[in-house]
N, C-alpha and C. Protein backbone atom coordinates (compact mmCIF):
# COMPACT_ATOMS: atom_id res chain seq x y z
N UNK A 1 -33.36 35.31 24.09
CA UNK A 1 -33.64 35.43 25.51
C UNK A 1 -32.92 36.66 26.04
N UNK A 2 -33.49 37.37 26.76
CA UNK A 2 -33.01 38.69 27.80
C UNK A 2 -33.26 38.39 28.70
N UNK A 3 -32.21 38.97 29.81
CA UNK A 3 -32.19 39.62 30.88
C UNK A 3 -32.55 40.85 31.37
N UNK A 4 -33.21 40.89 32.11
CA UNK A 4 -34.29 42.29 32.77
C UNK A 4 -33.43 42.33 34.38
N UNK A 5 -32.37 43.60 34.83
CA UNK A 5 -32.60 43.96 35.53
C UNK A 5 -33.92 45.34 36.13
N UNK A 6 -34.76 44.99 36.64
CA UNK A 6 -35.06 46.25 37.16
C UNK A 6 -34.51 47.33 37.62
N UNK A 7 -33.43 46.95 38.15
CA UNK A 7 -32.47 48.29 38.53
C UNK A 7 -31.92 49.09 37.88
N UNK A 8 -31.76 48.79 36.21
CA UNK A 8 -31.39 49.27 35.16
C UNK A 8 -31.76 49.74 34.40
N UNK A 9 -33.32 49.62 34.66
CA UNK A 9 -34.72 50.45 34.03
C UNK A 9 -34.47 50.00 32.26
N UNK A 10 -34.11 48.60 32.25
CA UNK A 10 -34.04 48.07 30.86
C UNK A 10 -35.46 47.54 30.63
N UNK A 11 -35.80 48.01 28.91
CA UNK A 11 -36.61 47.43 28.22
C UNK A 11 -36.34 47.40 26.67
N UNK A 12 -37.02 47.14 25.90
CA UNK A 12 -37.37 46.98 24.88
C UNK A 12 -38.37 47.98 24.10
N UNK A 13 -38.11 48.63 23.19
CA UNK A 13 -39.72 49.13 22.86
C UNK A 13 -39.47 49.74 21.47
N UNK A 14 -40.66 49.60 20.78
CA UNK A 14 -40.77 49.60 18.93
C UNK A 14 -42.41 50.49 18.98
N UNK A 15 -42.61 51.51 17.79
CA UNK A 15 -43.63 51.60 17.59
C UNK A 15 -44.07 50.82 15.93
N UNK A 16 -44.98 50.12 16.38
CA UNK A 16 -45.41 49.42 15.09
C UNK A 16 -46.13 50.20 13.67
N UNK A 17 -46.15 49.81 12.93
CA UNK A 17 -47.06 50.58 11.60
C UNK A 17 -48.26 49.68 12.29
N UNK A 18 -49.49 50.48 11.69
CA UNK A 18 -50.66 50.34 11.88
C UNK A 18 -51.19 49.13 11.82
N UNK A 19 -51.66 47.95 12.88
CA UNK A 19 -52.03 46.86 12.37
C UNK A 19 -53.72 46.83 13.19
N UNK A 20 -53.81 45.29 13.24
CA UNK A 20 -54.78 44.56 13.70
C UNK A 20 -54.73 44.60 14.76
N UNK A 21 -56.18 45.81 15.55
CA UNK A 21 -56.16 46.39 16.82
C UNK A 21 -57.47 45.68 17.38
N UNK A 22 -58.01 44.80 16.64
CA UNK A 22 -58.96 43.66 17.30
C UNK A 22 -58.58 42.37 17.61
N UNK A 23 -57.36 42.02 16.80
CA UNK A 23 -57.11 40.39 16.87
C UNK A 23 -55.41 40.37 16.96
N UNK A 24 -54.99 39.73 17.86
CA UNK A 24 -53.79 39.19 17.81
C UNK A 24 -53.41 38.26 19.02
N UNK A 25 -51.93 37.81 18.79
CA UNK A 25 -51.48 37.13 20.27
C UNK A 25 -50.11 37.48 20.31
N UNK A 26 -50.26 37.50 21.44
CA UNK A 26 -48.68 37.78 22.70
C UNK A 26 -48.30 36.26 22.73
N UNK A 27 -47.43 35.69 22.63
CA UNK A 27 -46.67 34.59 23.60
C UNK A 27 -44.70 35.30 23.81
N UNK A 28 -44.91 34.64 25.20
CA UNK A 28 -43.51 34.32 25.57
C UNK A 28 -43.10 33.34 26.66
N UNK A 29 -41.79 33.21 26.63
CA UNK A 29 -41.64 32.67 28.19
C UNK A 29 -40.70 33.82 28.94
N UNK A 30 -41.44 33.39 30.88
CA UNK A 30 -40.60 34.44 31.14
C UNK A 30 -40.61 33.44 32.87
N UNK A 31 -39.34 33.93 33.22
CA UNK A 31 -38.93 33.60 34.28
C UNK A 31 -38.57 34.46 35.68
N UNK A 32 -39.34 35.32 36.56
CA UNK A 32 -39.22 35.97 38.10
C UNK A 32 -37.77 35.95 38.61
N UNK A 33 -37.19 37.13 38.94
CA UNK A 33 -35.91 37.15 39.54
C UNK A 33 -36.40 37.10 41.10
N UNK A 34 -37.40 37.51 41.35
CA UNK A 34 -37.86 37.37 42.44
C UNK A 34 -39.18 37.63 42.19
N UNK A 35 -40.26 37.81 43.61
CA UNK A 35 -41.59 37.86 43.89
C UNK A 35 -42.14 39.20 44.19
N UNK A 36 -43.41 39.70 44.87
CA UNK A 36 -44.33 40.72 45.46
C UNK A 36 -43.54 41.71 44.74
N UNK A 37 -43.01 42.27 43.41
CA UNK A 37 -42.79 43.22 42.52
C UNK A 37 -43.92 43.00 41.63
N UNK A 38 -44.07 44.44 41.18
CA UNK A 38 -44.75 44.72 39.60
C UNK A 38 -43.62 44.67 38.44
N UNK A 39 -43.74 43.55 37.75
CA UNK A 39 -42.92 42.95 36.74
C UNK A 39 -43.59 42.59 35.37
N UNK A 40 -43.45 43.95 34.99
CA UNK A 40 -44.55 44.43 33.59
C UNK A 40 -43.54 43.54 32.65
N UNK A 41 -44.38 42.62 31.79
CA UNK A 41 -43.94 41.98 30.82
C UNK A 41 -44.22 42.68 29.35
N UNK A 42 -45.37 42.92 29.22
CA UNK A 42 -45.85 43.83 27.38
C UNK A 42 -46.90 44.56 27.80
N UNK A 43 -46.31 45.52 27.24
CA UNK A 43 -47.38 46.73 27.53
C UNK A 43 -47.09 47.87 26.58
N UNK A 44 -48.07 48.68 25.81
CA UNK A 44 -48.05 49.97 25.43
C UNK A 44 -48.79 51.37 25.46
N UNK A 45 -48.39 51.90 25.76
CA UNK A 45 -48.55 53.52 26.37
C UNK A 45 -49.41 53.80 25.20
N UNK A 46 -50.79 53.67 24.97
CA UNK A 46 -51.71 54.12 24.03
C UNK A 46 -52.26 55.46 24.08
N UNK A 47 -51.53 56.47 24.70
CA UNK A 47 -52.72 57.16 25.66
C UNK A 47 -52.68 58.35 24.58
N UNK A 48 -51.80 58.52 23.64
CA UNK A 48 -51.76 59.91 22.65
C UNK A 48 -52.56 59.16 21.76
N UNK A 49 -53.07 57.97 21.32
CA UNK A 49 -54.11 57.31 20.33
C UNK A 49 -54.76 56.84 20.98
N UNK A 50 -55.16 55.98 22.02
CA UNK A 50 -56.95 55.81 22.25
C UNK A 50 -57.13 56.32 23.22
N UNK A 51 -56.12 57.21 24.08
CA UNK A 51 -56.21 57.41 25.47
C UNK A 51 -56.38 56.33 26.62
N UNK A 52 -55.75 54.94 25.91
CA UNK A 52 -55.74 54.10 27.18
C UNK A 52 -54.70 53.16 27.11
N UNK A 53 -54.05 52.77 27.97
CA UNK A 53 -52.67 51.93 27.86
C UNK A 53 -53.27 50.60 28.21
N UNK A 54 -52.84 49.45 27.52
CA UNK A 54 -52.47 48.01 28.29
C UNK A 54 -51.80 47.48 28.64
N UNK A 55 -51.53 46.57 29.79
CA UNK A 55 -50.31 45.93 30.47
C UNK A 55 -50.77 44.50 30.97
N UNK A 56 -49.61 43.50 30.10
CA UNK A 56 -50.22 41.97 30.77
C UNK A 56 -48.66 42.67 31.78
N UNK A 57 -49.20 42.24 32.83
CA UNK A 57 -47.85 42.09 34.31
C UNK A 57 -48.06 41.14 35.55
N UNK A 58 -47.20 40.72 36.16
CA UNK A 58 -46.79 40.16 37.04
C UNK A 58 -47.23 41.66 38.25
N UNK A 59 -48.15 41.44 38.87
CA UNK A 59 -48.36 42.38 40.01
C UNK A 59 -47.45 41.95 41.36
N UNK A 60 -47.07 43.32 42.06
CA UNK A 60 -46.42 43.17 43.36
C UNK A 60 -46.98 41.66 44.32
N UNK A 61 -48.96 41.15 44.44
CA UNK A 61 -49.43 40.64 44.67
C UNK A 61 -49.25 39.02 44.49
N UNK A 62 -48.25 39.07 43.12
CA UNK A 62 -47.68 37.72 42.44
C UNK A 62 -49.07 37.32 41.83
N UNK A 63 -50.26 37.78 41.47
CA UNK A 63 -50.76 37.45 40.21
C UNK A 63 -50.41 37.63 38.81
N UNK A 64 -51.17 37.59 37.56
CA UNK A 64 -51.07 38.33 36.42
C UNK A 64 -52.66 38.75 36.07
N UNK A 65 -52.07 39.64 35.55
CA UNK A 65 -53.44 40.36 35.07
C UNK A 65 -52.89 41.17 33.41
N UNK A 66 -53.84 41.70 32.83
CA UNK A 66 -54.10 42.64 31.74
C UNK A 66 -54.78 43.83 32.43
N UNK A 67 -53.89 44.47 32.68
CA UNK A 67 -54.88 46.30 33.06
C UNK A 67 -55.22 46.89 31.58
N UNK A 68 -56.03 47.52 31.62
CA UNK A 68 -56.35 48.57 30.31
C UNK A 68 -56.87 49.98 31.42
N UNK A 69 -55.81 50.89 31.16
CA UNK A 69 -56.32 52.20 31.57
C UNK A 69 -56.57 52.65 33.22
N UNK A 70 -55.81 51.32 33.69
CA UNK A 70 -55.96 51.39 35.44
C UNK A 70 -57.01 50.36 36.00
N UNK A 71 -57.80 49.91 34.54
CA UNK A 71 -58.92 48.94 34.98
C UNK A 71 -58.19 47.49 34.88
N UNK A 72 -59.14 46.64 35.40
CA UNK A 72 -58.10 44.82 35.03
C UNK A 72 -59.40 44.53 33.83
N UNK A 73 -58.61 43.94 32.89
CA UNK A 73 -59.43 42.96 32.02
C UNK A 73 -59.85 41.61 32.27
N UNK A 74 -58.42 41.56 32.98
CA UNK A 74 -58.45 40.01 33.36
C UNK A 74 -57.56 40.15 34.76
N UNK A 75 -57.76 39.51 35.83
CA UNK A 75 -57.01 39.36 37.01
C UNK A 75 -56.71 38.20 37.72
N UNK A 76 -55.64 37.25 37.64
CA UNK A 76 -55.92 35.51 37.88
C UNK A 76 -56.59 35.44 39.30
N UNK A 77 -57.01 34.34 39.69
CA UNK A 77 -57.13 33.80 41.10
C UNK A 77 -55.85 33.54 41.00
N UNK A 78 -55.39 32.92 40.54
CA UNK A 78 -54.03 31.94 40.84
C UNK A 78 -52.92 33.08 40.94
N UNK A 79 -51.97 32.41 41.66
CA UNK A 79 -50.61 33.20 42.04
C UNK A 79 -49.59 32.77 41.63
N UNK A 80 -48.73 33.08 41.20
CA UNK A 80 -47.39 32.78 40.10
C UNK A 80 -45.76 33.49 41.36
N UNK A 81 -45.71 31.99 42.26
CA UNK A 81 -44.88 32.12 42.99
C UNK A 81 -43.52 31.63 42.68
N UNK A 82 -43.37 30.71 41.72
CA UNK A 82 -42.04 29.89 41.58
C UNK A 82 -40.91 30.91 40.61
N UNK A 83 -40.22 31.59 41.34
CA UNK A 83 -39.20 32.15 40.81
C UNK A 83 -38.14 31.28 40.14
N UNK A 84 -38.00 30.28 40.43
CA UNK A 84 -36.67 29.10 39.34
C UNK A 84 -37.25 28.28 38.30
N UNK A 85 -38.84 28.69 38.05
CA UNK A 85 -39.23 28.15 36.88
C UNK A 85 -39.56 29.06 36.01
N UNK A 86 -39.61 28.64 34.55
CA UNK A 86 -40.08 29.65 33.65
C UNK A 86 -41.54 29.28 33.57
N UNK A 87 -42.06 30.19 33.00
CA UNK A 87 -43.71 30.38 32.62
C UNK A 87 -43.97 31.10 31.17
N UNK A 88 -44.83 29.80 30.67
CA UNK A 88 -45.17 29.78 29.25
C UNK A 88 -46.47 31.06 29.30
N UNK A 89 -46.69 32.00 28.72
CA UNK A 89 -47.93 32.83 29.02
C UNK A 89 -48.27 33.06 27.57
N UNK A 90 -49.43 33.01 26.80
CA UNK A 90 -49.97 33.41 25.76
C UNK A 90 -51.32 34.44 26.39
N UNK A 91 -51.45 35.58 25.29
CA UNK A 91 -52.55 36.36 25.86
C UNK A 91 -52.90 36.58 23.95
N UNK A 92 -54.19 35.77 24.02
CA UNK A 92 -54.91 35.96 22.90
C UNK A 92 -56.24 36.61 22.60
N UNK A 93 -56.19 37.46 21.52
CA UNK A 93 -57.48 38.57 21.98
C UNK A 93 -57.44 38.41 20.69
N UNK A 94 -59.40 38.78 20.71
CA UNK A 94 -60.26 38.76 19.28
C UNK A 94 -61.29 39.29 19.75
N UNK A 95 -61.85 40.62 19.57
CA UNK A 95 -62.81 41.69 20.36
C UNK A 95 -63.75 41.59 19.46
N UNK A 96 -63.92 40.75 18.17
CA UNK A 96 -64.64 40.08 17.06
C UNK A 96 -66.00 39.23 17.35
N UNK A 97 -65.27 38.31 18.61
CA UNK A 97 -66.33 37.36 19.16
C UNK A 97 -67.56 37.91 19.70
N UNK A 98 -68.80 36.84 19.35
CA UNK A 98 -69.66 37.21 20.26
C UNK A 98 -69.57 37.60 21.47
N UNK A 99 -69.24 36.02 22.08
CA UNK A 99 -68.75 36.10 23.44
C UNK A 99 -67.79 36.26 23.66
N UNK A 100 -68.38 37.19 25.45
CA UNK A 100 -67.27 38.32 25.89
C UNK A 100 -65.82 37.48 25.88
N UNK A 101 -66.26 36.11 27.23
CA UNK A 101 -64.85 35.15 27.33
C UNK A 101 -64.51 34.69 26.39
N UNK A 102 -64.89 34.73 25.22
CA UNK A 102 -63.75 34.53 23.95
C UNK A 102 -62.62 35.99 23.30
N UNK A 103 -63.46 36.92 23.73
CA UNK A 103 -62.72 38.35 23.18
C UNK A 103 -61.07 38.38 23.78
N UNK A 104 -60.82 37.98 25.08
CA UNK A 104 -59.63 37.62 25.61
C UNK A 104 -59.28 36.41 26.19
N UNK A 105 -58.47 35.39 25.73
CA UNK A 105 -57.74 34.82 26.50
C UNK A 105 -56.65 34.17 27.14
N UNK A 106 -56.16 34.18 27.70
CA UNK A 106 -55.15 33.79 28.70
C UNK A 106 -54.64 32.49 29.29
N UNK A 107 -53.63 31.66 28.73
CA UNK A 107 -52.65 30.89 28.77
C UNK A 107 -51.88 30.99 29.50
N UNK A 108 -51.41 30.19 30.79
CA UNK A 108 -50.49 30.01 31.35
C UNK A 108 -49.60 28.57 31.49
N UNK A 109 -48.89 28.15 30.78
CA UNK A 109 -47.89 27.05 31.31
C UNK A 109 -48.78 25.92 30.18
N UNK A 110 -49.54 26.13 29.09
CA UNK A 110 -50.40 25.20 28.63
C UNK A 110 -51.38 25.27 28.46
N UNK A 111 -52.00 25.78 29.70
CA UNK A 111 -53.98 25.64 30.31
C UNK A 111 -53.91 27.27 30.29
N UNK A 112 -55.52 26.87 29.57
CA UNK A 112 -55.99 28.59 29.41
C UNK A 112 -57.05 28.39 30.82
N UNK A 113 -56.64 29.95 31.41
CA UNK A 113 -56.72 30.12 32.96
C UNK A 113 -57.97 30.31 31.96
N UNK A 114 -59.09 29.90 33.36
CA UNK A 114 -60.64 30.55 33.07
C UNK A 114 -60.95 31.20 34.80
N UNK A 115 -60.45 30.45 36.00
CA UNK A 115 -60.42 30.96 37.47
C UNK A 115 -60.14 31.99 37.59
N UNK A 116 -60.62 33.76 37.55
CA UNK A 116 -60.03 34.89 37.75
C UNK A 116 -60.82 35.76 39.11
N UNK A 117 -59.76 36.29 39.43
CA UNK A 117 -60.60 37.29 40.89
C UNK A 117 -61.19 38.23 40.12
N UNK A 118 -60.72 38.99 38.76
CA UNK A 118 -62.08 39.96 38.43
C UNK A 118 -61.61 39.60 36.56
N UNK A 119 -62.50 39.95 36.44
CA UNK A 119 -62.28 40.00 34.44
C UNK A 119 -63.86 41.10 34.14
N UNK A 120 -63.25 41.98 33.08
CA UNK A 120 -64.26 42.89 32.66
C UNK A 120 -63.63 42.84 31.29
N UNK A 121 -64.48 41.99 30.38
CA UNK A 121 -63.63 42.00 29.38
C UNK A 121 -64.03 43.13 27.55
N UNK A 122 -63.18 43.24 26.80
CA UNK A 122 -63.53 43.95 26.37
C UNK A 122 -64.89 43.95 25.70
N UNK A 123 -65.40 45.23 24.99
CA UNK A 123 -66.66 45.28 24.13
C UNK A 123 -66.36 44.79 22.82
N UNK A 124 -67.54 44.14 22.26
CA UNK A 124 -67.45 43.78 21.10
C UNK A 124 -66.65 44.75 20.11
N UNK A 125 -66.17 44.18 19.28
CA UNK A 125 -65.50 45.14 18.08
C UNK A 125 -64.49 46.04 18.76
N UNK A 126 -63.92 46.26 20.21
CA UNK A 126 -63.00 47.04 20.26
C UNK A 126 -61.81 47.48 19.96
N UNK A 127 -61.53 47.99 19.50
CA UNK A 127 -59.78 48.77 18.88
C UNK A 127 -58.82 48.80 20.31
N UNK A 128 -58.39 47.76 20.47
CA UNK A 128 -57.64 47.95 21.21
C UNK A 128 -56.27 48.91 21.38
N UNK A 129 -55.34 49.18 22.38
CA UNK A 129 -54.28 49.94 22.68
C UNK A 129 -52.85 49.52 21.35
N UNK A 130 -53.01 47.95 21.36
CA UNK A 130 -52.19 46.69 20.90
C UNK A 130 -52.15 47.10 19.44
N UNK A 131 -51.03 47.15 18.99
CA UNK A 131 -50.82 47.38 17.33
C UNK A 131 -51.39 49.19 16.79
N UNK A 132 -51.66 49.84 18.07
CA UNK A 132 -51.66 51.36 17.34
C UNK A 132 -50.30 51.92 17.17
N UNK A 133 -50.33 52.83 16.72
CA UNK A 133 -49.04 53.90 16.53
C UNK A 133 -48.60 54.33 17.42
N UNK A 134 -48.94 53.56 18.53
CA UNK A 134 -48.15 54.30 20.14
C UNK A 134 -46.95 53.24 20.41
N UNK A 135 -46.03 53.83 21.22
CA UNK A 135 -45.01 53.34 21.48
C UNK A 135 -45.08 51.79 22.22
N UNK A 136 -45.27 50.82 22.14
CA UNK A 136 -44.93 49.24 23.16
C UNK A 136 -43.41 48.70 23.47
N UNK A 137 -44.02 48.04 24.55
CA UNK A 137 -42.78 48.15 25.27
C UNK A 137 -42.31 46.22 25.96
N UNK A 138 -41.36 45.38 25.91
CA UNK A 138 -41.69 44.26 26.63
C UNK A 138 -40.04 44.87 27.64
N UNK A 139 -40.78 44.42 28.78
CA UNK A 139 -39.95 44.27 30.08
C UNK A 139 -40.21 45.41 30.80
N UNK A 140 -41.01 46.21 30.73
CA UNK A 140 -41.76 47.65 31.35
C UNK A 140 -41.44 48.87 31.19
N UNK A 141 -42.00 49.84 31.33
CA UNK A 141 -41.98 50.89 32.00
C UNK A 141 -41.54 51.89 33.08
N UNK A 142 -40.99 53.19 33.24
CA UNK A 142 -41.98 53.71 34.74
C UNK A 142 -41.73 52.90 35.98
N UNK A 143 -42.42 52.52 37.13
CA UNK A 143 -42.07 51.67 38.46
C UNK A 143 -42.47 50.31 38.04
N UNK A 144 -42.75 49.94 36.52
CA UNK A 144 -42.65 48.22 36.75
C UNK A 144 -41.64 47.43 35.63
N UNK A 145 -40.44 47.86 35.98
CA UNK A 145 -39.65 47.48 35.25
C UNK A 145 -39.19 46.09 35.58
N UNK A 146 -39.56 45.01 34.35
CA UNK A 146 -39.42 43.41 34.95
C UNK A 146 -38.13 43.14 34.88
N UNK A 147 -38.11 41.84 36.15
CA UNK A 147 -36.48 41.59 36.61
C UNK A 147 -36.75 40.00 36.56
N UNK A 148 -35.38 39.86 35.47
CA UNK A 148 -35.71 38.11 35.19
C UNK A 148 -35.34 38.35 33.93
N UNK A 149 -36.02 37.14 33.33
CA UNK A 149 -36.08 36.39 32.02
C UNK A 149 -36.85 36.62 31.22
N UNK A 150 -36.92 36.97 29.92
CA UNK A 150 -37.91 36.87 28.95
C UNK A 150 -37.13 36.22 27.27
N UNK A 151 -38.43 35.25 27.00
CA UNK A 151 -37.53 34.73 25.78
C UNK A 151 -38.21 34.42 25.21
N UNK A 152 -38.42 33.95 23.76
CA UNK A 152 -38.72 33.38 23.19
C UNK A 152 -40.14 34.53 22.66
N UNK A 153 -40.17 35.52 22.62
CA UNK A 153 -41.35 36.28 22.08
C UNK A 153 -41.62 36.37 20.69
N UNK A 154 -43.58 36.47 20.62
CA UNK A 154 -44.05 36.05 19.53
C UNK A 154 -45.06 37.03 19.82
N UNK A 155 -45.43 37.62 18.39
CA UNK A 155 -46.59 38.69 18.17
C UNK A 155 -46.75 38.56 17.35
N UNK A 156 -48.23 37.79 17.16
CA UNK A 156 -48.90 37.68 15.74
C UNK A 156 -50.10 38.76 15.68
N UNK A 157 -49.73 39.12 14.89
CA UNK A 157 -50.99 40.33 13.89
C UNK A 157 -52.19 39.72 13.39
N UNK A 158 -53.73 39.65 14.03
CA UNK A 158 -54.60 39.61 13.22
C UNK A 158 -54.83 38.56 13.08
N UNK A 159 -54.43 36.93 14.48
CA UNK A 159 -54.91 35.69 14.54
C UNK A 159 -54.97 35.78 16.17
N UNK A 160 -55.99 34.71 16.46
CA UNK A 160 -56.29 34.89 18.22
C UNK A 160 -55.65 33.42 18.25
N UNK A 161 -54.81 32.83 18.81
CA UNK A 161 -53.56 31.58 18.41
C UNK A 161 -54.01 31.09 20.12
N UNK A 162 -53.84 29.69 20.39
CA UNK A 162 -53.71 29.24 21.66
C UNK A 162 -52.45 28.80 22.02
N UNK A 163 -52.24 28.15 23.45
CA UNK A 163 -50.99 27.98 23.75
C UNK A 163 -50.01 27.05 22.55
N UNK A 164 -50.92 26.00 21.96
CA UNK A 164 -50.48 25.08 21.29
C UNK A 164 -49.38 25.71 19.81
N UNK A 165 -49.75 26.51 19.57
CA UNK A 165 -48.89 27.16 18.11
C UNK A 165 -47.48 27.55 18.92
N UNK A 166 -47.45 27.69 19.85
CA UNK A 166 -45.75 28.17 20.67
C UNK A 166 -44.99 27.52 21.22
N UNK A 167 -45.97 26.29 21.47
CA UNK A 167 -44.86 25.11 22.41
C UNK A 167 -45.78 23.68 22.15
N UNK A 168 -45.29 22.83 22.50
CA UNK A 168 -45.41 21.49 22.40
C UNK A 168 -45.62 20.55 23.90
N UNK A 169 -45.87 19.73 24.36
CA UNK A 169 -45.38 19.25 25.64
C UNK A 169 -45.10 17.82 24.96
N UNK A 170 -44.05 17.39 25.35
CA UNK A 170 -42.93 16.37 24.92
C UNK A 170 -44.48 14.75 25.83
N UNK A 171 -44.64 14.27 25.63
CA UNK A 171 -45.21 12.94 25.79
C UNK A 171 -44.46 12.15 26.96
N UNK A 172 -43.11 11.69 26.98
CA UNK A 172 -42.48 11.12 27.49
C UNK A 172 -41.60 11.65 28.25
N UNK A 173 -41.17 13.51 28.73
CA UNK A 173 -40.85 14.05 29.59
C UNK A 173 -42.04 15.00 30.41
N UNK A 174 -43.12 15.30 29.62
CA UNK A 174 -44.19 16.30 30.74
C UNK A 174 -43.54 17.40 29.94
């Protein structure tokens, strides 16, 4: 588990050897030091290899979304206001699938969100930003450097995984 001040312009960041730029999953948990900030959780600067970056983040707005390139892939309806709780988030992508809403999706707290204000999701077979030779980064960038919690991170190469492979929900506590 880390701590993210924003004020300290702390992150994390690795460039990977060449993997699986159609299929993988993000999980973590992460917890808001506060609200209405851009609180970039994983993201990498693709732009010297496909010329386009992705970012799952916490927008100033208190949604989450996946931008690719300034565009949203995915943008919730829902709003992610509770700063003293943590939030389970998986973002699983397979650009393999027929269908589009299978190419990405998005886990929050358990339940894969399907309610979004916009989603344009990727094209079949796309090479995503994710696992090229460009630099990635968890806890941000630039002006969205996240402030809070992040723990428990997981990046699988080359499986589209649901919430269930990262956490459990206990029966007799919720």
């Amino acid at each position: 588990s880390l701590r993210f001040n924003s004020d300290d312009s702390a992150y994390l960041n690795w460039i990977p050897s060449a993997g699986d730029r159609k299929t993988w999953t993000f999980s973590c948990w992460v917890k808001r030091a506060g609200l209405g900030t851009n609180d970039s959780i994983f993201e990498v600067n693709g732009a010297a290899v496909v010329a386009t970056n992705l970012q799952l983040i916490f927008h100033n707005g208190d949604y989450i979304s996946v931008d690719y390139g300034g565009d949203f892939y995915l943008k919730t309806d829902a709003l992610y206001r509770d700063s003293s709780a943590f939030y389970s988030i998986v973002l699983a992508v397979d650009t393999n699938q027929a269908t589009d809403t299978n190419r990405m999706k998005l886990y929050v707290n358990g339940s894969q969100v399907t309610d979004f204000d916009q989603t344009n999701y990727p094209s079949r077979y796309d090479d995503l930003a994710i696992n090229s030779a460009a630099e990635h980064f968890i806890g941000g960038v630039s002006s969205s450097y996240f402030d809070g919690l992040i723990s428990d991170v997981h990046f699988v190469d080359g499986l589209q995984l649901d919430h269930t492979s990262f956490a459990e929900e206990d029966e007799d506590t919720g």
